[in-house]
Protein backbone atom coordinates (compact mmCIF):
# COMPACT_ATOMS: atom_id res chain seq x y z
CA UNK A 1 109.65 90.08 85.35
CA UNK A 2 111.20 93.10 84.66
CA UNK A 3 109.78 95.85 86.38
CA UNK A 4 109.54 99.87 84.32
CA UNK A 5 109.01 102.87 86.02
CA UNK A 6 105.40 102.80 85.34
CA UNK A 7 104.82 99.11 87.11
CA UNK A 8 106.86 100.66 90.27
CA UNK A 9 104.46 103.92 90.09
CA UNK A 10 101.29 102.01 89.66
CA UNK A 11 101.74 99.11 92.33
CA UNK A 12 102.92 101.80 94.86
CA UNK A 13 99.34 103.33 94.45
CA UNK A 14 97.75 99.78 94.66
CA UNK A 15 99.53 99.08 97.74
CA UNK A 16 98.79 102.39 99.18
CA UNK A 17 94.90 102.53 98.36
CA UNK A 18 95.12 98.76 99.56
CA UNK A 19 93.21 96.91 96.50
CA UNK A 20 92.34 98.63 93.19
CA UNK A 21 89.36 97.86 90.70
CA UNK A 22 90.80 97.02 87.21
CA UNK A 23 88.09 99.11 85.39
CA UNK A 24 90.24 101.93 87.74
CA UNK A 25 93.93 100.57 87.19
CA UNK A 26 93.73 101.99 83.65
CA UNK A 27 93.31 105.09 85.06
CA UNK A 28 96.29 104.49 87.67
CA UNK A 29 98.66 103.83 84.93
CA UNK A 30 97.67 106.83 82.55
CA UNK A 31 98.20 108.99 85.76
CA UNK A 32 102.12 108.06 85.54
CA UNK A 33 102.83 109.83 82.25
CA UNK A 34 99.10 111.22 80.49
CA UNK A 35 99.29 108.52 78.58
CA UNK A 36 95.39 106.68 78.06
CA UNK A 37 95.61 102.99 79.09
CA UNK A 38 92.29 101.08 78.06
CA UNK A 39 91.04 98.54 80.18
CA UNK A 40 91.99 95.46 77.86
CA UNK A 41 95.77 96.58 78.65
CA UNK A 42 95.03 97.12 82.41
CA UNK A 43 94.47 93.68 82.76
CA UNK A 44 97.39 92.54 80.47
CA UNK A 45 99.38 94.36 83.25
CA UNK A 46 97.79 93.06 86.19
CA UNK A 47 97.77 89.86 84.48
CA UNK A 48 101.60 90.11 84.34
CA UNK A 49 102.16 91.51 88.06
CA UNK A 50 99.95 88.20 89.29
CA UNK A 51 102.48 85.65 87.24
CA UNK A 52 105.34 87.64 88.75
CA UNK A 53 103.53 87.36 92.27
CA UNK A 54 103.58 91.13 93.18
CA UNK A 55 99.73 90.87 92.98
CA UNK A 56 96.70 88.73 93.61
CA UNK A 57 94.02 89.45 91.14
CA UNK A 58 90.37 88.37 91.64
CA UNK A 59 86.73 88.48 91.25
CA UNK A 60 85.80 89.55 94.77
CA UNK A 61 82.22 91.30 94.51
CA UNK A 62 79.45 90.48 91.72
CA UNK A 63 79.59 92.65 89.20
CA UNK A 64 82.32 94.87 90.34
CA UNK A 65 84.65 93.00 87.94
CA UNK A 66 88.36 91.99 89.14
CA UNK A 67 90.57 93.77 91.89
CA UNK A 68 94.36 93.68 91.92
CA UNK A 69 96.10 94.19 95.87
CA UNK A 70 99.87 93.19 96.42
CA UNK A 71 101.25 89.91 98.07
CA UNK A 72 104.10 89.76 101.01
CA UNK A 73 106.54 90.09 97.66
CA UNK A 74 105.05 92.72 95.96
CA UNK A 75 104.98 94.55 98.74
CA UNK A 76 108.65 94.35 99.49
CA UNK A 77 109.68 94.83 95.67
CA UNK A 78 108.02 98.53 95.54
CA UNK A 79 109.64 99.08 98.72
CA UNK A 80 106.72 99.73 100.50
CA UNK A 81 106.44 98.36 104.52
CA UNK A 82 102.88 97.49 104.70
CA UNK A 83 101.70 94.35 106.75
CA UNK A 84 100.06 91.77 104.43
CA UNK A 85 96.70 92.84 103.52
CA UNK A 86 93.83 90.91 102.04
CA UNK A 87 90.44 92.58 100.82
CA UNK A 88 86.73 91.76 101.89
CA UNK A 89 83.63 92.32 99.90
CA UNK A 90 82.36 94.87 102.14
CA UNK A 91 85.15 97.16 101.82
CA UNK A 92 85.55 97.37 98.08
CA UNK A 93 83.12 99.92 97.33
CA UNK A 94 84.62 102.64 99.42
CA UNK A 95 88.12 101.56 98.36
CA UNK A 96 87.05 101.74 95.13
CA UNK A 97 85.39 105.35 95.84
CA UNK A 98 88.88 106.63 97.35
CA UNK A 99 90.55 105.68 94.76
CA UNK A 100 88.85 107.14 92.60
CA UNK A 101 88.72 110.63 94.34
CA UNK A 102 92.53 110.24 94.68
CA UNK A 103 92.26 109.69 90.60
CA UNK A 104 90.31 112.28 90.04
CA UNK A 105 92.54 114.89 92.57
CA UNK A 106 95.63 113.60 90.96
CA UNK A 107 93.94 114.51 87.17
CA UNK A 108 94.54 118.08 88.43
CA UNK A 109 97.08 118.14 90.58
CA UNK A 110 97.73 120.48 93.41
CA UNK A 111 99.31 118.23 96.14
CA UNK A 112 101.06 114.72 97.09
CA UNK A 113 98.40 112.00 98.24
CA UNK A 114 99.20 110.79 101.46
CA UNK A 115 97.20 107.12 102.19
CA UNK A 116 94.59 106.12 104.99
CA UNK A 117 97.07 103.14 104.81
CA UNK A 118 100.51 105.24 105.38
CA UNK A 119 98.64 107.39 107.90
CA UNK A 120 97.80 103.99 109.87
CA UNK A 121 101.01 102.77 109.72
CA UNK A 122 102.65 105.69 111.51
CA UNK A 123 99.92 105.03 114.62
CA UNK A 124 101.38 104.73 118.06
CA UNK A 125 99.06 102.01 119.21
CA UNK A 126 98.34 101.57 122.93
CA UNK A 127 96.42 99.19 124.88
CA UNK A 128 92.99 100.19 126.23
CA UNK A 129 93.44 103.33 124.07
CA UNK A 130 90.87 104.98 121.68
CA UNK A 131 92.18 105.50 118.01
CA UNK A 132 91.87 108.47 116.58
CA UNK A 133 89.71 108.72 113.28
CA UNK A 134 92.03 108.62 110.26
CA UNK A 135 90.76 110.31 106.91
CA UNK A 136 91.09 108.57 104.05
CA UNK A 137 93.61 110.63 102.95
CA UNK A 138 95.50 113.82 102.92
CA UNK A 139 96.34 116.11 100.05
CA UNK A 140 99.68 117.87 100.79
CA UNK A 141 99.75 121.06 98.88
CA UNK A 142 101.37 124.34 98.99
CA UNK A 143 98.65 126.27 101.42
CA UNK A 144 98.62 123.54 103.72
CA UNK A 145 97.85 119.79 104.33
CA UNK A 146 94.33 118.76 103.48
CA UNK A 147 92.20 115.92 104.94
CA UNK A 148 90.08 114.02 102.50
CA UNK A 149 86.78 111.91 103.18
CA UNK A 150 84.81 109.90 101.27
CA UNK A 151 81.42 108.56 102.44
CA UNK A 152 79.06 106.28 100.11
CA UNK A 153 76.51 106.03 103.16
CA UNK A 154 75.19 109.00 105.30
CA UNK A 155 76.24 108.85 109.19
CA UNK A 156 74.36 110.22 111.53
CA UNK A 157 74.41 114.27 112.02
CA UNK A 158 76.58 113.63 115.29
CA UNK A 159 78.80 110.86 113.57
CA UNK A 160 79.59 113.43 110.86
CA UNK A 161 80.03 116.59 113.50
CA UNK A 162 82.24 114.03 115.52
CA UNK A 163 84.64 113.20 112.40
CA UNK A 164 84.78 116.45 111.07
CA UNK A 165 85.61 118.32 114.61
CA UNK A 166 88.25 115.81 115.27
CA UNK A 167 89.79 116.45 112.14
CA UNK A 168 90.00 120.04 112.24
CA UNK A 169 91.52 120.22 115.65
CA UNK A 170 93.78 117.97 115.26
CA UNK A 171 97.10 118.71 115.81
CA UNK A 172 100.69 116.56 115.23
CA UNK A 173 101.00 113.48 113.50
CA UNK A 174 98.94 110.46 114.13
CA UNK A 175 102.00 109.16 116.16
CA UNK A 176 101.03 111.57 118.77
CA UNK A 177 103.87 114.08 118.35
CA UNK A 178 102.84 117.64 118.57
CA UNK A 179 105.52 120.21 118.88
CA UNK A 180 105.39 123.73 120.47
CA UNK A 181 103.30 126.09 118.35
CA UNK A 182 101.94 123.33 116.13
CA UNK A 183 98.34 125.12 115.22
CA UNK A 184 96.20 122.48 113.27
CA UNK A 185 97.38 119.43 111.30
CA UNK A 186 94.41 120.44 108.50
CA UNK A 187 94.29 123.83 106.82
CA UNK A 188 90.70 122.10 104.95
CA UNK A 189 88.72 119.38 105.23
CA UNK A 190 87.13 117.87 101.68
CA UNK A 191 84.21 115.54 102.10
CA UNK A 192 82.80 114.07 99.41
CA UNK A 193 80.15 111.60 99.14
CA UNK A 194 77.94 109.96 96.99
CA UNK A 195 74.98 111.17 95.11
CA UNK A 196 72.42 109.44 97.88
């Protein structure tokens, strides 16, 4: 398969949000150049990526419809240096719900998206050690870097006070570097959450 600039673009953002909804990949692909993909085509696309064997594509959840996430060799074709990944039912609705606020801040852009999955991959991991909380992504913009969350469930009060405190002081990367002077990784925090 011969791969355009607009495959490259779009399985770069499946990788990165780890699985995508294919109700959502239309909107993926008419982020690339404004131009409206309907879902029909979507799945001609998809369809193509999983004969090529960049993607798996798949029913997961009951009435969620089909999700497309990359294999080993999709992976390494966009370049990308993700482990291997493989979604659960449980996950999909917030994956779904990030991508969709990364859609909808991408509509109007004013920064880069930076992944939950990139972010993870630059962890220093140690044994025994505690994990810092990761958003679920960052907006990089002009005025500062931005950490997004999404919630579809209400924490607790504390839960909420913990994430939110963590992520303002935070300071360096998620590798643990902090250099002299740093002041805080995020000029804002966005939360948003579901109707409930």
């Amino acid at each position: 398969m011969r791969l355009g600039e607009r495959d490259l673009f779009a399985l770069r953002v499946v990788g990165e949000q780890y699985v995508v909804r294919l109700s959502l990949l239309g909107d993926v692909l008419t982020v690339f150049d404004g131009a409206p993909v309907s879902a029909d085509a979507a799945r001609k696309v998809a369809g193509r990526w999983h004969r090529a064997r960049l993607a798996e594509v798949a029913p997961i959840l009951a009435g969620q419809g089909s999700h497309a996430w990359l294999t080993p060799y999709g992976i390494e074709q966009v370049g990308l240096a993700y482990k291997q990944w493989a979604p659960s039912a449980v996950g999909l609705p917030h994956a779904d719900a990030v991508t969709a606020v990364r859609l909808g801040l991408e509509a109007h852009p004013e920064g880069r998206w930076v992944s939950e999955r990139t972010l993870r991959q630059g962890l220093s991991r140690t044994a025994g050690a505690k994990m810092p909380h990761l958003p679920d992504g960052e907006l990089l913009t002009a005025f500062g870097r931005i950490a997004i969350e999404v919630e579809l469930t209400a924490k607790t009060v504390e839960r909420t006070r913990k994430i939110l405190a963590g992520l303002t002081t935070r300071q360096g990367d998620y590798a643990g570097t902090v250099a002299a002077g740093d002041g805080p990784r995020y000029a804002q925090v966005r939360y948003f959450t579901s109707p409930d």
